[in-house]
Structures are given as C-alpha cells and as structure tokens.
PDB file of N, CA and C in Angstrom:
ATOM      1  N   UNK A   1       6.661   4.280  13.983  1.00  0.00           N
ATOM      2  CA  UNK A   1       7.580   5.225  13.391  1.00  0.00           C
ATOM      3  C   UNK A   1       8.146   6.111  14.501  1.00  0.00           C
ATOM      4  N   UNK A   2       9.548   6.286  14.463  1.00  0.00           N
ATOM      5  CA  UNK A   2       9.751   7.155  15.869  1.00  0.00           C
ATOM      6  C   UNK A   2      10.015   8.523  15.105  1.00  0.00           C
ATOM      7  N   UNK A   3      10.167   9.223  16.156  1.00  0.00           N
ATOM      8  CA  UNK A   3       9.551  10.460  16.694  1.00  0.00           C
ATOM      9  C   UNK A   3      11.020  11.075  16.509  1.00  0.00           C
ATOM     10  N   UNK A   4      10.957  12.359  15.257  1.00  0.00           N
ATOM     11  CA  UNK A   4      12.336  13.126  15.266  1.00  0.00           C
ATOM     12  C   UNK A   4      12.489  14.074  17.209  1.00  0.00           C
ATOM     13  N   UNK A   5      13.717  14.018  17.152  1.00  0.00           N
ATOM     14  CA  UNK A   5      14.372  14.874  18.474  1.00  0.00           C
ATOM     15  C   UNK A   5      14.397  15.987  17.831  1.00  0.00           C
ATOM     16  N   UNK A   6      15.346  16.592  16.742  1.00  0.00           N
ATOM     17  CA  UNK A   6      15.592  17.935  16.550  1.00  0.00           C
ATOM     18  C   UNK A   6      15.528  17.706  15.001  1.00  0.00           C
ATOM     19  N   UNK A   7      15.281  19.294  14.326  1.00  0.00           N
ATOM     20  CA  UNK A   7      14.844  19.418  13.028  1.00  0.00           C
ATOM     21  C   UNK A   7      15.833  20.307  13.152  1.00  0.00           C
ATOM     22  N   UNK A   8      17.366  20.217  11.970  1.00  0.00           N
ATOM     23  CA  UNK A   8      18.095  21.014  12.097  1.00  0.00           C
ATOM     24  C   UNK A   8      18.256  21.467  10.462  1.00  0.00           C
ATOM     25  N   UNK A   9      17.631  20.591   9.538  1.00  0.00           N
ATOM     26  CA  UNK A   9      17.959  20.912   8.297  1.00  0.00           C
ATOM     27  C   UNK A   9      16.390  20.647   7.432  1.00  0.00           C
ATOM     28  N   UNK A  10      16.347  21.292   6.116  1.00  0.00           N
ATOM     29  CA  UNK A  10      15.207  21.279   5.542  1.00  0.00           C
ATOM     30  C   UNK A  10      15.928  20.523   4.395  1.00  0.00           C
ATOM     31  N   UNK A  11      15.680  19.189   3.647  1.00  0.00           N
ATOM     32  CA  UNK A  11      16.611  18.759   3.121  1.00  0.00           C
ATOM     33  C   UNK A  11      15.377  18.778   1.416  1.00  0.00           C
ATOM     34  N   UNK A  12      15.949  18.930   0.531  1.00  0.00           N
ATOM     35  CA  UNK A  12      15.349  19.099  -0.897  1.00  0.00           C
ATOM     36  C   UNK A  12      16.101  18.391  -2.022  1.00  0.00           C
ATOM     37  N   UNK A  13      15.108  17.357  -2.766  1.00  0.00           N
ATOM     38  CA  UNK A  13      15.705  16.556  -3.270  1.00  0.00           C
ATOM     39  C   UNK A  13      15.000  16.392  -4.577  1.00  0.00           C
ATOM     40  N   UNK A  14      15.426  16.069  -5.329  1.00  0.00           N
ATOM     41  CA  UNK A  14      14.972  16.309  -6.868  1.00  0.00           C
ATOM     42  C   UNK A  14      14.670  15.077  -7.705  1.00  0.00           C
ATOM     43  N   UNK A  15      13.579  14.408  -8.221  1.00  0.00           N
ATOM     44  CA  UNK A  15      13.249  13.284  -8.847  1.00  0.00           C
ATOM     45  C   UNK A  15      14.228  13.201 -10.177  1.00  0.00           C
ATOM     46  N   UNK A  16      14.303  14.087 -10.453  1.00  0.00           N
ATOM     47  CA  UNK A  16      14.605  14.175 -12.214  1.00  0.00           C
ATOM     48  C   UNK A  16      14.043  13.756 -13.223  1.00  0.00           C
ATOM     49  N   UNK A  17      12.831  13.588 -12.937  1.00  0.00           N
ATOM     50  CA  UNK A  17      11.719  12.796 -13.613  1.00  0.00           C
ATOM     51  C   UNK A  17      10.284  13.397 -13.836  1.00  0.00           C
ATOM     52  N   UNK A  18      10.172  14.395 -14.733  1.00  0.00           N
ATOM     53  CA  UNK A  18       9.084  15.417 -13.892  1.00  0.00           C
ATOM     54  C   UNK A  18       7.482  14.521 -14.437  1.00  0.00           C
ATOM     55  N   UNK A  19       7.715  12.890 -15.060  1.00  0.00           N
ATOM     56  CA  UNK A  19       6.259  12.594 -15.801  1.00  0.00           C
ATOM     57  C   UNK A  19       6.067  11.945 -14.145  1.00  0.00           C
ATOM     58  N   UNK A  20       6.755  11.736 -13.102  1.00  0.00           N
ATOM     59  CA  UNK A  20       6.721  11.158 -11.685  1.00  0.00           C
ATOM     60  C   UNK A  20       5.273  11.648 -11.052  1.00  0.00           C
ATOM     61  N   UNK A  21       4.534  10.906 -10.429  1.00  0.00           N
ATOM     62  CA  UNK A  21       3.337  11.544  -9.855  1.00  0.00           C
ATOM     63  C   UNK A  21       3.244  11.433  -8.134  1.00  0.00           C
ATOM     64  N   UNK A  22       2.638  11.997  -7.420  1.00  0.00           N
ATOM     65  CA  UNK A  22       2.739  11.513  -6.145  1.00  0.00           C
ATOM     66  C   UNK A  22       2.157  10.081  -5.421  1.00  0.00           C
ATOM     67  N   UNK A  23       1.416   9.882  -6.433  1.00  0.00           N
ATOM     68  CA  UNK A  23       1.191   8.045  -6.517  1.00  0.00           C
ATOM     69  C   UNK A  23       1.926   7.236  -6.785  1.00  0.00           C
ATOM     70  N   UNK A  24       2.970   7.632  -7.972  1.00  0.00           N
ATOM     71  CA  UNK A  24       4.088   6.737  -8.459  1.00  0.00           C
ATOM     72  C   UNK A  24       5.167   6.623  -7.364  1.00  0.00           C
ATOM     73  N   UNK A  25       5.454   7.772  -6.802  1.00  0.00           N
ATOM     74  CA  UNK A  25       6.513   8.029  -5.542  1.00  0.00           C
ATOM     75  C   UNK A  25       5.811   6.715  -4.393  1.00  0.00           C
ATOM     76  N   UNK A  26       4.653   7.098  -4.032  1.00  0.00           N
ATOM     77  CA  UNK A  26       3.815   6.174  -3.276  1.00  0.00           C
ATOM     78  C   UNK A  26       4.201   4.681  -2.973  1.00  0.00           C
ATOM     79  N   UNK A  27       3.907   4.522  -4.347  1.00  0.00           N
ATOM     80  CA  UNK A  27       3.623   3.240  -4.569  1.00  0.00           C
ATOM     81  C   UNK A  27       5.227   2.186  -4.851  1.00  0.00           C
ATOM     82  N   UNK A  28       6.058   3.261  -5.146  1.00  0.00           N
ATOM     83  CA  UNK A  28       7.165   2.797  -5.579  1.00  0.00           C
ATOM     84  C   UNK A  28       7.806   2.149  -4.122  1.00  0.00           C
ATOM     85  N   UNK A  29       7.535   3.227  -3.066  1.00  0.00           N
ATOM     86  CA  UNK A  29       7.792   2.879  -1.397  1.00  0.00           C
ATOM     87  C   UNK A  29       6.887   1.940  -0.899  1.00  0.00           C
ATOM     88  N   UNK A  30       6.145   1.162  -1.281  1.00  0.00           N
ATOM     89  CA  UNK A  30       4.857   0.476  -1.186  1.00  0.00           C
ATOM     90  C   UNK A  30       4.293   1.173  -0.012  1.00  0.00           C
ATOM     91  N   UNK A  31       3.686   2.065  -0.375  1.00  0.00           N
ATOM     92  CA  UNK A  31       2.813   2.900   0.285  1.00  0.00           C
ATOM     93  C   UNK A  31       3.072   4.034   1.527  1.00  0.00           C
ATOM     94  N   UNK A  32       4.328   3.979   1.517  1.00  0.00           N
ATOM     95  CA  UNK A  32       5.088   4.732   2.651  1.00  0.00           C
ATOM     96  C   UNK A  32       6.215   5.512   2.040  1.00  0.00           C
ATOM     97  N   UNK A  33       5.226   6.480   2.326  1.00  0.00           N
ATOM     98  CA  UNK A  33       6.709   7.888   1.596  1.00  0.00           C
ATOM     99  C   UNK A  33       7.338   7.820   2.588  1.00  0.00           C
ATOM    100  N   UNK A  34       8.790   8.517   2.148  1.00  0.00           N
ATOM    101  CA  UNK A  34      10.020   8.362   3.247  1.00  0.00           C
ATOM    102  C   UNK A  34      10.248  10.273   3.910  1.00  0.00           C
ATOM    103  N   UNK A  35       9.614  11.094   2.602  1.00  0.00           N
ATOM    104  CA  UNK A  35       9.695  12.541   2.578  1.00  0.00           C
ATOM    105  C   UNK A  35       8.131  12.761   3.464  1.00  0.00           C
ATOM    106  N   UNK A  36       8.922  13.868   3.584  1.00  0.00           N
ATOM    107  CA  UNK A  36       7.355  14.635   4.875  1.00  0.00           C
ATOM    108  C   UNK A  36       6.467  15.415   3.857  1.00  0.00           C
ATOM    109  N   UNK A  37       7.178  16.110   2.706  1.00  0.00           N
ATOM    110  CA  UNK A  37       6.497  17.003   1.611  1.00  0.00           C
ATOM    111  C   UNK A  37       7.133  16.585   0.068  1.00  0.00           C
ATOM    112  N   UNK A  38       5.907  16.150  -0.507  1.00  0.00           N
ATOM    113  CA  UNK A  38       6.114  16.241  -2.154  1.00  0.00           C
ATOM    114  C   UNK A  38       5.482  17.663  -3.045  1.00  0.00           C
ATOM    115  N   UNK A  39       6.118  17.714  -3.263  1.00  0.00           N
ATOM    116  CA  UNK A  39       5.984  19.028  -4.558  1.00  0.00           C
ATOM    117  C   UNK A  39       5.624  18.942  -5.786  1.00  0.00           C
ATOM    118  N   UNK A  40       4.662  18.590  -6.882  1.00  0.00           N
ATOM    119  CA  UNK A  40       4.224  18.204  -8.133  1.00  0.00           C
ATOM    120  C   UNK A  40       4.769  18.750  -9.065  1.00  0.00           C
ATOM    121  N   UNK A  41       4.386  18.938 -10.356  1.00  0.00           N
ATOM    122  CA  UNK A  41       5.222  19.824 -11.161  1.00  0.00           C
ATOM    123  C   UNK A  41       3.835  20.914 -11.044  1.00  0.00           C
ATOM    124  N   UNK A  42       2.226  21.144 -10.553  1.00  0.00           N
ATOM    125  CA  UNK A  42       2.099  21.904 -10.568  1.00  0.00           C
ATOM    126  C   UNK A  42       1.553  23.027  -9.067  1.00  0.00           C
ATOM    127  N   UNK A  43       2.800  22.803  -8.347  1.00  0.00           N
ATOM    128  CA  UNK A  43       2.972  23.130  -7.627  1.00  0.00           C
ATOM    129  C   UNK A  43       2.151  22.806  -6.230  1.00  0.00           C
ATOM    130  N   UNK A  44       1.424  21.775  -6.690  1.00  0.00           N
ATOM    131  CA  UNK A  44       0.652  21.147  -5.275  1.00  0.00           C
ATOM    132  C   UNK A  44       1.445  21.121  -4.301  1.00  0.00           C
ATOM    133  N   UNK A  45       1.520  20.729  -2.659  1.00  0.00           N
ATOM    134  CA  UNK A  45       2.443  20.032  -2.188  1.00  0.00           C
ATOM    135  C   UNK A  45       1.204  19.566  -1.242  1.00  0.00           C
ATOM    136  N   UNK A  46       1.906  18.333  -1.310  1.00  0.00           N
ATOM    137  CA  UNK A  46       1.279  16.516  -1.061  1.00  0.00           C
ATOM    138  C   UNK A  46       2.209  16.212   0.348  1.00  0.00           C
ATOM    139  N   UNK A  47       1.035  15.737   1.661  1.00  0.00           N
ATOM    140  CA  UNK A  47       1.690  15.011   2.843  1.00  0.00           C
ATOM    141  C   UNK A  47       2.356  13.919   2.410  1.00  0.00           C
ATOM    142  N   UNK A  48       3.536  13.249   2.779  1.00  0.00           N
ATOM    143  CA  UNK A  48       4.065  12.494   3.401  1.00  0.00           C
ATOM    144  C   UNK A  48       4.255  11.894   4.409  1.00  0.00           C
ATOM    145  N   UNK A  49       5.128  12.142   4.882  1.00  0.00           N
ATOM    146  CA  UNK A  49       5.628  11.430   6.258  1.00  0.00           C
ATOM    147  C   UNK A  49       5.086  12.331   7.511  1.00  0.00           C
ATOM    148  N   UNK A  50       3.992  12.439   8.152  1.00  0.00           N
ATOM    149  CA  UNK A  50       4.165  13.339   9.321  1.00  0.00           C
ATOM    150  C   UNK A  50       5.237  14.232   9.775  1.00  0.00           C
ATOM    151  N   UNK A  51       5.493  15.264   9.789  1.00  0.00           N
ATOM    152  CA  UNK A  51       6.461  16.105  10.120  1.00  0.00           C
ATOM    153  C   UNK A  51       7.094  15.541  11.314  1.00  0.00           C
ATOM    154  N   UNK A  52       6.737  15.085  12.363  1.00  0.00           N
ATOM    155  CA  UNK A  52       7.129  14.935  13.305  1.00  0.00           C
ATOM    156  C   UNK A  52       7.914  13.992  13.475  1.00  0.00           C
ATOM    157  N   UNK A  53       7.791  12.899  12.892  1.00  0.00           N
ATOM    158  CA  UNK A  53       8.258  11.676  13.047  1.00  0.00           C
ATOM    159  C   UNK A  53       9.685  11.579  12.193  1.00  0.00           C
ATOM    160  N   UNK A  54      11.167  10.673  12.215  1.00  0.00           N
ATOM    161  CA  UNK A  54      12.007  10.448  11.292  1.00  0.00           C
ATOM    162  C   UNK A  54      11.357   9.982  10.099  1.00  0.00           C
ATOM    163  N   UNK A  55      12.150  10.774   9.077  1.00  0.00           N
ATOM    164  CA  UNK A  55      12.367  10.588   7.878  1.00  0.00           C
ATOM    165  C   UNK A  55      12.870   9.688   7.116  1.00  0.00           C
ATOM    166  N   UNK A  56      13.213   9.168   6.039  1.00  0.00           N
ATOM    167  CA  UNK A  56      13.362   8.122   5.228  1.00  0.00           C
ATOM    168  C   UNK A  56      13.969   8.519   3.772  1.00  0.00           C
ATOM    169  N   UNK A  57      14.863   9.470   3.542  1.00  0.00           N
ATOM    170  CA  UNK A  57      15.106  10.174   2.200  1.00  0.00           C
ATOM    171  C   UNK A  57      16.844  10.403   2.131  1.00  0.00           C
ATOM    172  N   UNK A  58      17.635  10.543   3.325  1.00  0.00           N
ATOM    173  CA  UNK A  58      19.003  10.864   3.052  1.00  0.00           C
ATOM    174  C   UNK A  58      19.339  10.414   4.247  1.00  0.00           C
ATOM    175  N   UNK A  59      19.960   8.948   4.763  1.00  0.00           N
ATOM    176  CA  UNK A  59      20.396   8.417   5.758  1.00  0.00           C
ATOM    177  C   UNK A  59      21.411   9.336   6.322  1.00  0.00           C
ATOM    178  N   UNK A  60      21.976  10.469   5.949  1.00  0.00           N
ATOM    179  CA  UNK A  60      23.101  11.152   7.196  1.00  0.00           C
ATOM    180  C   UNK A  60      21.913  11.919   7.633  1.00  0.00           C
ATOM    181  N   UNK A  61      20.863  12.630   7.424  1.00  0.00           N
ATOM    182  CA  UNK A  61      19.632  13.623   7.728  1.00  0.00           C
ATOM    183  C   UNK A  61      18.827  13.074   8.426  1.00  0.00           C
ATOM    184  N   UNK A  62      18.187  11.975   7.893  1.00  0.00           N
ATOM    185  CA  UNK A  62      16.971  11.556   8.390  1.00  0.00           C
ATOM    186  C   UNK A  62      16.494  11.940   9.721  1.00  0.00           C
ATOM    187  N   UNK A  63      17.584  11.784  10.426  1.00  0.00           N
ATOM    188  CA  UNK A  63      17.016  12.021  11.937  1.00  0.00           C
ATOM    189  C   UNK A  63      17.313  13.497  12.609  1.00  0.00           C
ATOM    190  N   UNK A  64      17.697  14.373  11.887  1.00  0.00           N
ATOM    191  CA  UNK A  64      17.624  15.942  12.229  1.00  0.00           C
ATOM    192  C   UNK A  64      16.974  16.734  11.066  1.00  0.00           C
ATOM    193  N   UNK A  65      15.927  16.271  10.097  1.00  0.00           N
ATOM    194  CA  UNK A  65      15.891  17.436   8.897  1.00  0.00           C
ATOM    195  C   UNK A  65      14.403  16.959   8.552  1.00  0.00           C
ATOM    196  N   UNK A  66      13.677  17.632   8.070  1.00  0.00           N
ATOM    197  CA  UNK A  66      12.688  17.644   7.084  1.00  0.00           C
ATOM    198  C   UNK A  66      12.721  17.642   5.524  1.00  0.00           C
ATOM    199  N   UNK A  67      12.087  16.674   5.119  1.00  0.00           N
ATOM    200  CA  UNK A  67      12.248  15.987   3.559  1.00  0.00           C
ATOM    201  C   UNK A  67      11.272  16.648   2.844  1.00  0.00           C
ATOM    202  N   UNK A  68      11.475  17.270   1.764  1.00  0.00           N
ATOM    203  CA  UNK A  68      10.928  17.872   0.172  1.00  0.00           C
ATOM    204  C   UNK A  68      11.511  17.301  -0.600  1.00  0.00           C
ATOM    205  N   UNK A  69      10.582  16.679  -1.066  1.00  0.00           N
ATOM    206  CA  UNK A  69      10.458  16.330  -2.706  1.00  0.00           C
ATOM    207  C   UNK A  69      10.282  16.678  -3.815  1.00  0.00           C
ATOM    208  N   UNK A  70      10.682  17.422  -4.767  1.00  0.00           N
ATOM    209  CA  UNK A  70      10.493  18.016  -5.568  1.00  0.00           C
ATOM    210  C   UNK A  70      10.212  17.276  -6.784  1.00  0.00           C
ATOM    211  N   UNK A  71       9.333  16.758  -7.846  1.00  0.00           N
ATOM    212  CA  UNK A  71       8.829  16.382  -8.638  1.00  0.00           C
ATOM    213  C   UNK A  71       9.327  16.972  -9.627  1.00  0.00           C
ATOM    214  N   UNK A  72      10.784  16.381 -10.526  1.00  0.00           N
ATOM    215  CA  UNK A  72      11.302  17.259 -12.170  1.00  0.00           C
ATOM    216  C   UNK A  72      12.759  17.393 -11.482  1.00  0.00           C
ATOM    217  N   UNK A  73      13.396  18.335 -12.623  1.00  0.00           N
ATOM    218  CA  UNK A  73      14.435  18.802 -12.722  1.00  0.00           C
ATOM    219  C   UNK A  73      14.655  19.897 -12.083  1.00  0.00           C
ATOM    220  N   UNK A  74      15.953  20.340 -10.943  1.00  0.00           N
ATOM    221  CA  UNK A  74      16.057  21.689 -10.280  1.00  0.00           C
ATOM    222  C   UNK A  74      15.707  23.236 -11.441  1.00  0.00           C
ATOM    223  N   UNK A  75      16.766  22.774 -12.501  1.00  0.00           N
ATOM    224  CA  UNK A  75      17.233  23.542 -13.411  1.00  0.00           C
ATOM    225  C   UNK A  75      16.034  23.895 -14.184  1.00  0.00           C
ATOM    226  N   UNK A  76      14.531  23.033 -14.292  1.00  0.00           N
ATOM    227  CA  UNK A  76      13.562  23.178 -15.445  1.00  0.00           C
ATOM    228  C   UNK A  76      12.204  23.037 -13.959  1.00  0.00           C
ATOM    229  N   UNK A  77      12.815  23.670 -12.931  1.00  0.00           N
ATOM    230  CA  UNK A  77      11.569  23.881 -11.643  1.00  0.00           C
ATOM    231  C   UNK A  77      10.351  24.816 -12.664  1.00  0.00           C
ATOM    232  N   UNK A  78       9.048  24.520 -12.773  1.00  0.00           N
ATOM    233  CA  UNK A  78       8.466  25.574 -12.909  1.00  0.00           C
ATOM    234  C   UNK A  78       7.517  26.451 -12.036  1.00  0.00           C
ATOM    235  N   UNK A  79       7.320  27.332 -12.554  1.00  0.00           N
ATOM    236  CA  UNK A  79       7.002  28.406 -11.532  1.00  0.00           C
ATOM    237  C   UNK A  79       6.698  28.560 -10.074  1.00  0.00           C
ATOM    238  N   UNK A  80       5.590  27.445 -10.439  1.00  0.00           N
ATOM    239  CA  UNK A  80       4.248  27.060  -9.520  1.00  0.00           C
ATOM    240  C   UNK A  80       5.194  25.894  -8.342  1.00  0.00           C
ATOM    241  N   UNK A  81       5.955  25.709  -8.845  1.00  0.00           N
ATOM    242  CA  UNK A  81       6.727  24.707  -7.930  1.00  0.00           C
ATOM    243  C   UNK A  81       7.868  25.673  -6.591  1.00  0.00           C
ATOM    244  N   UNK A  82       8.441  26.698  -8.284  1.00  0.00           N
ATOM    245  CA  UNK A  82       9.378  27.610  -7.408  1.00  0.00           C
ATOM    246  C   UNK A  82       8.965  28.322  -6.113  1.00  0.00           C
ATOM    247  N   UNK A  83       7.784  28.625  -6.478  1.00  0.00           N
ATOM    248  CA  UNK A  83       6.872  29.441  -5.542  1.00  0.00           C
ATOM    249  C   UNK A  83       6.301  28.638  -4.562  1.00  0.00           C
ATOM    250  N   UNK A  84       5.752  27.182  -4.397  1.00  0.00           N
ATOM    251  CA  UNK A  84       5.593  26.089  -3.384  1.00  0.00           C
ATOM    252  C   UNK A  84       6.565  25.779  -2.494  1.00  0.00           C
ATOM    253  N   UNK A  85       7.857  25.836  -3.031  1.00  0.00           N
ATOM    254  CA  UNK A  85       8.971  25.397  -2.485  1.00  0.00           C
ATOM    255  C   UNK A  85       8.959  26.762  -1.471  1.00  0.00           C
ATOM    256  N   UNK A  86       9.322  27.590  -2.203  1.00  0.00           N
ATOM    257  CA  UNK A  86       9.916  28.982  -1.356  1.00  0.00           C
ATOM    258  C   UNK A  86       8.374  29.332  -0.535  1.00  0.00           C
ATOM    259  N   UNK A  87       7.585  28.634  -0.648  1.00  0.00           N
ATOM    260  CA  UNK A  87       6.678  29.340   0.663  1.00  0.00           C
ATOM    261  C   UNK A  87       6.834  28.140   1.752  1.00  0.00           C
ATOM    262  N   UNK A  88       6.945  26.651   1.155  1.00  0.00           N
ATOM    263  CA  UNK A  88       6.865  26.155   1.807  1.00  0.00           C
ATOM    264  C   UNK A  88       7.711  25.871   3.300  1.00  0.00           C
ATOM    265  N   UNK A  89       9.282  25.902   2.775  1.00  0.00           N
ATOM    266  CA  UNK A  89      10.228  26.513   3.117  1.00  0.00           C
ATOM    267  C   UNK A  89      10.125  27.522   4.455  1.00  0.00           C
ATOM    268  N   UNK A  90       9.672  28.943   4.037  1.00  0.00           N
ATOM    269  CA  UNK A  90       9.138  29.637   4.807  1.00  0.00           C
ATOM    270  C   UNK A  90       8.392  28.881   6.727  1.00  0.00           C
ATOM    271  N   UNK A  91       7.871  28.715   5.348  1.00  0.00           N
ATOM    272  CA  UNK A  91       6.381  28.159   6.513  1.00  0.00           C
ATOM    273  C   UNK A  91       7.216  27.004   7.641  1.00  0.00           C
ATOM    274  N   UNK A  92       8.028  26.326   7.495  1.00  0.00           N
ATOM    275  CA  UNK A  92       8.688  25.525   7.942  1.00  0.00           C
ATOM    276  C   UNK A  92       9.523  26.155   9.081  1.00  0.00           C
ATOM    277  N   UNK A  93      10.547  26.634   8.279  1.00  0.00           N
ATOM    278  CA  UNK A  93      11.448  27.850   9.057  1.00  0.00           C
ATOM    279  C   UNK A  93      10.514  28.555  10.266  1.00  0.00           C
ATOM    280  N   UNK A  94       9.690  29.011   9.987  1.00  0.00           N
ATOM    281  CA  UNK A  94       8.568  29.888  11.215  1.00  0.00           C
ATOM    282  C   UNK A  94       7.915  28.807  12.359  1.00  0.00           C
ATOM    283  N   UNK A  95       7.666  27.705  11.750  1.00  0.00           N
ATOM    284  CA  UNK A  95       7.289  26.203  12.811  1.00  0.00           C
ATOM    285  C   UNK A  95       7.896  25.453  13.410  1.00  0.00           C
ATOM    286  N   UNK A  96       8.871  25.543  12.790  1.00  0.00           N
ATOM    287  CA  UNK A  96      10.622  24.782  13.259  1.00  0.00           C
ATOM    288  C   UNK A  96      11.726  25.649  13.423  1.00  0.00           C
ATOM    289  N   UNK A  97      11.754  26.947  14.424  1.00  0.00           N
ATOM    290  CA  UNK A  97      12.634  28.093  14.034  1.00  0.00           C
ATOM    291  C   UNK A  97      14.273  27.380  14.095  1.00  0.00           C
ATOM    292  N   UNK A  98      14.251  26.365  14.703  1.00  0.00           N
ATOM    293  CA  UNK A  98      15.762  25.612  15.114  1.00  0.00           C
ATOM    294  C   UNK A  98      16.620  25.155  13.620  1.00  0.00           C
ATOM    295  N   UNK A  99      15.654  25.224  12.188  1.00  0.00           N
ATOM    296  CA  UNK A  99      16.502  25.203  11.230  1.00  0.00           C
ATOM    297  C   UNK A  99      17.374  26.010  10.817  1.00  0.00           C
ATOM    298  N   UNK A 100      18.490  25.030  10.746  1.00  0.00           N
ATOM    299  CA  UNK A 100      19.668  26.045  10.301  1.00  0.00           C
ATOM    300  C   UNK A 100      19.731  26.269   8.873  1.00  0.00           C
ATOM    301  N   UNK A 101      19.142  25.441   7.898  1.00  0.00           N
ATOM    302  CA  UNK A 101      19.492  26.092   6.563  1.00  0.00           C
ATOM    303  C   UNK A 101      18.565  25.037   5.616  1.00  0.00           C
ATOM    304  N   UNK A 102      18.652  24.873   4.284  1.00  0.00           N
ATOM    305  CA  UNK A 102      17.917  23.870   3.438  1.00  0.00           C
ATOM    306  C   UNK A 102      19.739  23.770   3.249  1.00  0.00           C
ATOM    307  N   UNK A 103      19.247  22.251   2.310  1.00  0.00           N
ATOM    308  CA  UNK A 103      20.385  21.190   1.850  1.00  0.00           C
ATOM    309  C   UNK A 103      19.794  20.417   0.946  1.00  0.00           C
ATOM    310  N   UNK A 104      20.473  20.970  -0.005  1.00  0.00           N
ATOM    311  CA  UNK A 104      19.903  20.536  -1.762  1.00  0.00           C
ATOM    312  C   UNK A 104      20.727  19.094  -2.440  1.00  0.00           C
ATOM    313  N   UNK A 105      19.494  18.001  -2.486  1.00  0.00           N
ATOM    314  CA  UNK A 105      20.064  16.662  -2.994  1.00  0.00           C
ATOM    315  C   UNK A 105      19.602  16.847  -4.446  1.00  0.00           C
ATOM    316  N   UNK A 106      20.960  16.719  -5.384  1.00  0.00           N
ATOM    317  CA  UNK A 106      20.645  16.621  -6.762  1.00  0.00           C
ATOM    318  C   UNK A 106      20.028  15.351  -7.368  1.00  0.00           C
ATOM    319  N   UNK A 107      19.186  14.228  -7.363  1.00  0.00           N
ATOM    320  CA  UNK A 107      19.282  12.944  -7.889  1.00  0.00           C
ATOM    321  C   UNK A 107      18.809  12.729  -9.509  1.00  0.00           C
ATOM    322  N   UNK A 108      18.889  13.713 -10.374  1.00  0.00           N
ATOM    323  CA  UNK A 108      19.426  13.568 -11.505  1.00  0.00           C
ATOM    324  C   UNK A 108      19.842  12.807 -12.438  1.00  0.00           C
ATOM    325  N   UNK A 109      19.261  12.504 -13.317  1.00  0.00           N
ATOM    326  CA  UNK A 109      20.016  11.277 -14.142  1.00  0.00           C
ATOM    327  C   UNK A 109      20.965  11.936 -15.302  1.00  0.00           C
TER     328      UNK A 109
END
C-alpha cells in the first residue's frame, strides 16, 4: 500500500444506510477498507486504512485527504456520532496541521 505525500483534506462520506455495520463495510471490500476511520451509529470510531498510507474512498482525494466514514444518514447523524465526528476531526486537524478543510461526500440513496 503506498504511502500518502500530503494530507490536504479530511474527506466525510455518508453510507445512507445506518442498519450498515463495520463488518458489513469490511467485508463488502473483501476485507480491505478503503477509509482510514469508520464512525458507527453509536458513535464508536473503527480503524481502517492506516492513516498514513493512500486511501481508497473518492478517486480525486485519495492521495491528499483522510477518509471518514460515517455509518447512516448526514441529516438523521445521532448524537454520539455528531460528537465522534467533531472530535475526531479535531484530533486530526492537531496531527495533520497541513489540513485545509473537511469535504463532505453525500452517498445517499
């Protein structure tokens, strides 16, 4: 797996599916998440992809951004998620100060 150069975006992307589990995501990739962080609906957040390495979630990103997964609907996020996201986020931003912003993928049905 190669090795990201620069982390310029935190990219967040939405299942729309909130009965989705982090096994189902799993397994659906046969065993290789493409995201660095999954998010549950109760607010766990689950490794992925090594931070370090390219990503596998939005072919214009992949190779400058870090991948969140968000488990459900943006619009029906609950709490425990809202609050995972926004720390996680954080925590990112402070480890990777070179991000310039998050970039929200709707995938929605």
């Amino acid at each position: 797996m190669e090795k990201r150069d620069s982390t310029q975006f935190a990219i967040v992307s939405f299942t729309g599916n909130s009965s989705l589990t982090y096994e189902d995501i799993k397994q659906a990739n046969n065993g290789e998440i493409g995201f660095h962080f999954v998010i549950d609906p109760h607010g766990q957040i689950f490794m992925g992809r090594h931070s370090s390495k390219v990503g596998a979630y939005s072919p214009d990103f992949d190779e400058n951004s870090l991948g969140i997964c968000v488990i459900g609907e943006r619009h029906e996020m609950e709490d425990a998620q809202s609050i995972a996201l926004t720390l996680l986020l954080e925590n990112l931003k402070a480890e990777f100060p070179e991000i310039e912003s998050a970039k929200y993928i709707y995938n929605e049905d």
